[in-house]
C-alpha atoms as a PDB file:
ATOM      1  CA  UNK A   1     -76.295  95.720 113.962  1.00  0.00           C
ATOM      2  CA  UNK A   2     -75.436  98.615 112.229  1.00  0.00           C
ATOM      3  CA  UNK A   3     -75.161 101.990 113.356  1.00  0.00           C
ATOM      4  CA  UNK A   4     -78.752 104.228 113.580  1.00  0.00           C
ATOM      5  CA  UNK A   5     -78.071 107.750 113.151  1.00  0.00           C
ATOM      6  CA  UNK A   6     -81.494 108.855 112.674  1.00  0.00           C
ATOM      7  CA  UNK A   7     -82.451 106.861 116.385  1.00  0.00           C
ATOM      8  CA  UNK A   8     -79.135 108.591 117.849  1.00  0.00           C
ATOM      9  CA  UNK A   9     -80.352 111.998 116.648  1.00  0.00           C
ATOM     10  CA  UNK A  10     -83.795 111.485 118.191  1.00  0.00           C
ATOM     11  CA  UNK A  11     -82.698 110.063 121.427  1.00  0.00           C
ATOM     12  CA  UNK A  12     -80.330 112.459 122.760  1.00  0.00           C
ATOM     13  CA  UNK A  13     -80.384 112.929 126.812  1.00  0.00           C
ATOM     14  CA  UNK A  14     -78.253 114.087 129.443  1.00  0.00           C
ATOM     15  CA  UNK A  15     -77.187 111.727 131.305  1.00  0.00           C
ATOM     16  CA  UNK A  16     -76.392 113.492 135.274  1.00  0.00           C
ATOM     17  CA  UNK A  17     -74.192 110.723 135.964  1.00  0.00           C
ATOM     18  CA  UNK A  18     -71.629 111.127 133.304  1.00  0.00           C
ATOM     19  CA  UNK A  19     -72.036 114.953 133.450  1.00  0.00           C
ATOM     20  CA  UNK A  20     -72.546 114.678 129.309  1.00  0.00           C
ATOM     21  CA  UNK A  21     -75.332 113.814 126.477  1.00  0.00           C
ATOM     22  CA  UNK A  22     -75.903 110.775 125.890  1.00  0.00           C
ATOM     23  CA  UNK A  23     -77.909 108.112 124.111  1.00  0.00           C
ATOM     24  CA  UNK A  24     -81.237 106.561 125.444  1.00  0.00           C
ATOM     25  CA  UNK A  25     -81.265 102.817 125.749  1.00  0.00           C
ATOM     26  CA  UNK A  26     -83.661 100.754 123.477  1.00  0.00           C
ATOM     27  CA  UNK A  27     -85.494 100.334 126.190  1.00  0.00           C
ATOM     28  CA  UNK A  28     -85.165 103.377 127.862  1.00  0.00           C
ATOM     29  CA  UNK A  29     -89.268 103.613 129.279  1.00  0.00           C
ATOM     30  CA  UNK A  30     -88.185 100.358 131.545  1.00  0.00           C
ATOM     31  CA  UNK A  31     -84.280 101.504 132.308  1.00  0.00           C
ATOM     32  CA  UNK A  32     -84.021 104.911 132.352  1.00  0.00           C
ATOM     33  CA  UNK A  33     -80.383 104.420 131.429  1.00  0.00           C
ATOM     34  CA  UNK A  34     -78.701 106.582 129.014  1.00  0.00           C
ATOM     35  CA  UNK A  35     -75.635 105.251 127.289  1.00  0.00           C
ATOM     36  CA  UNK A  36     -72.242 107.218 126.584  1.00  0.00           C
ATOM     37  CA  UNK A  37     -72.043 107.809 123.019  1.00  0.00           C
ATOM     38  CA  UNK A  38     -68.546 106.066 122.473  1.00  0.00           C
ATOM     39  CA  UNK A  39     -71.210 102.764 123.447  1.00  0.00           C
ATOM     40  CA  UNK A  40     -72.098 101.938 120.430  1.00  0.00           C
ATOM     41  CA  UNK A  41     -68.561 101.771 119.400  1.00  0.00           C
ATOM     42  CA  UNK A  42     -67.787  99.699 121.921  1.00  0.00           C
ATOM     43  CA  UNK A  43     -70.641  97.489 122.294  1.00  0.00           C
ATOM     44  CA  UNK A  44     -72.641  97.687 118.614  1.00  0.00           C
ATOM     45  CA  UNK A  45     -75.558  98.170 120.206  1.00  0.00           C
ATOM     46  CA  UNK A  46     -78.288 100.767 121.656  1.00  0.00           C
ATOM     47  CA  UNK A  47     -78.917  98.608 124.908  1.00  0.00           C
ATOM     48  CA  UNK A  48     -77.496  99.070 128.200  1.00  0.00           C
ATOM     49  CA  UNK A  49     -75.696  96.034 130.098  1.00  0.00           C
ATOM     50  CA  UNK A  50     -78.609  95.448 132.165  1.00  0.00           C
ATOM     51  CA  UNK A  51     -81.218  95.472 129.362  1.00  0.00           C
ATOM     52  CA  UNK A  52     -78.671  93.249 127.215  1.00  0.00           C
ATOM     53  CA  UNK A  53     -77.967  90.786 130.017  1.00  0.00           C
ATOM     54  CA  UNK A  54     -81.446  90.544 131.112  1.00  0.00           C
ATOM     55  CA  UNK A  55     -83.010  90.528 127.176  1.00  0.00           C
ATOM     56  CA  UNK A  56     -80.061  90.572 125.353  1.00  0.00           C
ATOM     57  CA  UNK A  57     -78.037  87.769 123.697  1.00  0.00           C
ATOM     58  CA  UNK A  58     -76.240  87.225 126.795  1.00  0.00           C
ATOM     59  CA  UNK A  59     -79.206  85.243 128.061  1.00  0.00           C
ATOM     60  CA  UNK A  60     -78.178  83.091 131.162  1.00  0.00           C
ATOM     61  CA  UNK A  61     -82.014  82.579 131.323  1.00  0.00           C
ATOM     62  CA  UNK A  62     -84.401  80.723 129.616  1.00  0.00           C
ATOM     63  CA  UNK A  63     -85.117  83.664 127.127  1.00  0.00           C
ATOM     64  CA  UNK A  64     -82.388  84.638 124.762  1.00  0.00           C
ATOM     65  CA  UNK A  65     -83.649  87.122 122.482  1.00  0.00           C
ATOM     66  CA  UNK A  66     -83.221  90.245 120.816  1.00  0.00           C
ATOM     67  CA  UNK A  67     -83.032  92.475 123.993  1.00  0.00           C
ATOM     68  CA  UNK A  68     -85.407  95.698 122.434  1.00  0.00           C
ATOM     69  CA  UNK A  69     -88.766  95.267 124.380  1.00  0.00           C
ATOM     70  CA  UNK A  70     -92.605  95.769 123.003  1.00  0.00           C
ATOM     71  CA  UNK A  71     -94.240  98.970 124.254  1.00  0.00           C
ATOM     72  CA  UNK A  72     -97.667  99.762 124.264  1.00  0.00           C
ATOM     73  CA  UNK A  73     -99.636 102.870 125.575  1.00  0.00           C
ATOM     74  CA  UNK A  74    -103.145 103.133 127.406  1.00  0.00           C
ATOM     75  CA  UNK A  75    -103.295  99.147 127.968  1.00  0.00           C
ATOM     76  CA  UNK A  76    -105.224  97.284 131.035  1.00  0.00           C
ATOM     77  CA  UNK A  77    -102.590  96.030 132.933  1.00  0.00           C
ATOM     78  CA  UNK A  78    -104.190  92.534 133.704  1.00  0.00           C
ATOM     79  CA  UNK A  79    -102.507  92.590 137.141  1.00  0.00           C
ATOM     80  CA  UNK A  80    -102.916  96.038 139.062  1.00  0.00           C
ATOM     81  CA  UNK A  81    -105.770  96.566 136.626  1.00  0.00           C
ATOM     82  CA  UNK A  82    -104.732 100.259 135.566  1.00  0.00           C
ATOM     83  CA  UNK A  83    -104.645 102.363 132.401  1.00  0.00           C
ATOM     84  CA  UNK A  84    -100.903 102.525 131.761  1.00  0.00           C
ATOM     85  CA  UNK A  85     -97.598 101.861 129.250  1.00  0.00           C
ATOM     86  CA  UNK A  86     -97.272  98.515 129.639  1.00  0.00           C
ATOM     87  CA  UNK A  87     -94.215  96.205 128.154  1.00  0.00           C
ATOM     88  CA  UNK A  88     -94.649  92.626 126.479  1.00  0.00           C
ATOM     89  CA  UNK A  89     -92.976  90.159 128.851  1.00  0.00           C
ATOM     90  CA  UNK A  90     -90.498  88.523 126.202  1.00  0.00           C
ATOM     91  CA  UNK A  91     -90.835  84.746 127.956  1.00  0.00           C
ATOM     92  CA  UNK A  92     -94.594  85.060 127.846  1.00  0.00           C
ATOM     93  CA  UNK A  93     -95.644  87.436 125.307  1.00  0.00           C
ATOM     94  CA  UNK A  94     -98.202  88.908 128.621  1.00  0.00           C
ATOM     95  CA  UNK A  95     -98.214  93.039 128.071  1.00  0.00           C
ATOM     96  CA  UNK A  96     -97.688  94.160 132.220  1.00  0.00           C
ATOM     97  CA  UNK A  97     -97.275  97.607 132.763  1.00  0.00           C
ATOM     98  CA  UNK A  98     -93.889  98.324 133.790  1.00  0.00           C
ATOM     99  CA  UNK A  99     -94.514  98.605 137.286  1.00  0.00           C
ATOM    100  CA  UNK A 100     -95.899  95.598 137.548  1.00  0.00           C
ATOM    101  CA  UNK A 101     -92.807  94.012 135.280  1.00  0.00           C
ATOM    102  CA  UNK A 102     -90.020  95.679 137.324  1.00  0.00           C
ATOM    103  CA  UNK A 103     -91.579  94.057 140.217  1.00  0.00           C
ATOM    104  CA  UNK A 104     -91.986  90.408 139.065  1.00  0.00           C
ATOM    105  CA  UNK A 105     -89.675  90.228 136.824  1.00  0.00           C
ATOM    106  CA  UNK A 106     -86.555  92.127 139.004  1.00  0.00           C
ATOM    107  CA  UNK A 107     -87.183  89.889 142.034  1.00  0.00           C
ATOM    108  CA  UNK A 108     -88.910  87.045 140.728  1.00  0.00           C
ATOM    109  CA  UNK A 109     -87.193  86.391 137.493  1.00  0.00           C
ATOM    110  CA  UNK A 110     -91.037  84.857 136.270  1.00  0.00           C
ATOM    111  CA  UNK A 111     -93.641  86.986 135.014  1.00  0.00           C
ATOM    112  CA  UNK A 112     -96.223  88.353 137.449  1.00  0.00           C
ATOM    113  CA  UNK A 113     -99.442  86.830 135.211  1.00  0.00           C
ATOM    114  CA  UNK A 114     -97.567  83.667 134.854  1.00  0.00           C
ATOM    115  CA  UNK A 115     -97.650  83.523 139.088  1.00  0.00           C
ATOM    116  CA  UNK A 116    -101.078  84.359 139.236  1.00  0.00           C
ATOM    117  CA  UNK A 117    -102.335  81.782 136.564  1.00  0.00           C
END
């Protein structure tokens, strides 16, 4: 991957943490994490470990992908059944909103839909 000024520019944060700016993770609407900006350096990527281990090409699971998750605004979540952002589960392709994901897929490791069905 190579280096995305224009996304750096654009996703600039502070992060409290670090007590400096930062850059946003990929997937910063699921994270929150906001990476150093030697990271990309170091890494030669815009994800943070978590998203990168749990997405990423790391991929201990069954999913090894590219690690940058699907977002889509003002979507039926089909579980809690409200109007939210919700995030395409990259096993199952089902768009959860990202409560719903952070809950199934944090402690289950399986997609909340996929339990239900």
């Amino acid at each position: 991957m190579s280096r995305d000024i224009e996304y750096e520019k654009q996703n600039i944060a502070y992060c409290n943490s670090h007590k400096e700016f930062g850059i946003k993770c990929k997937n910063y609407k699921l994270c929150k994490d906001i990476l150093p900006e030697w990271w990309f350096n170091c890494k030669g990527c815009y994800l943070c470990t978590n998203c990168h281990m749990l997405f990423g090409t790391w991929g201990t699971q069954q999913y090894i992908g590219e690690g940058i998750l699907d977002f889509q605004d003002n979507l039926q979540c089909p579980i809690c059944l409200k109007i939210k952002l919700c995030v395409t589960d990259p096993r199952c392709n089902h768009k959860i909103c990202i409560d719903c994901f952070k809950k199934s897929n944090y402690k289950k490791g399986k997609c909340g839909l996929c339990r239900l069905l």
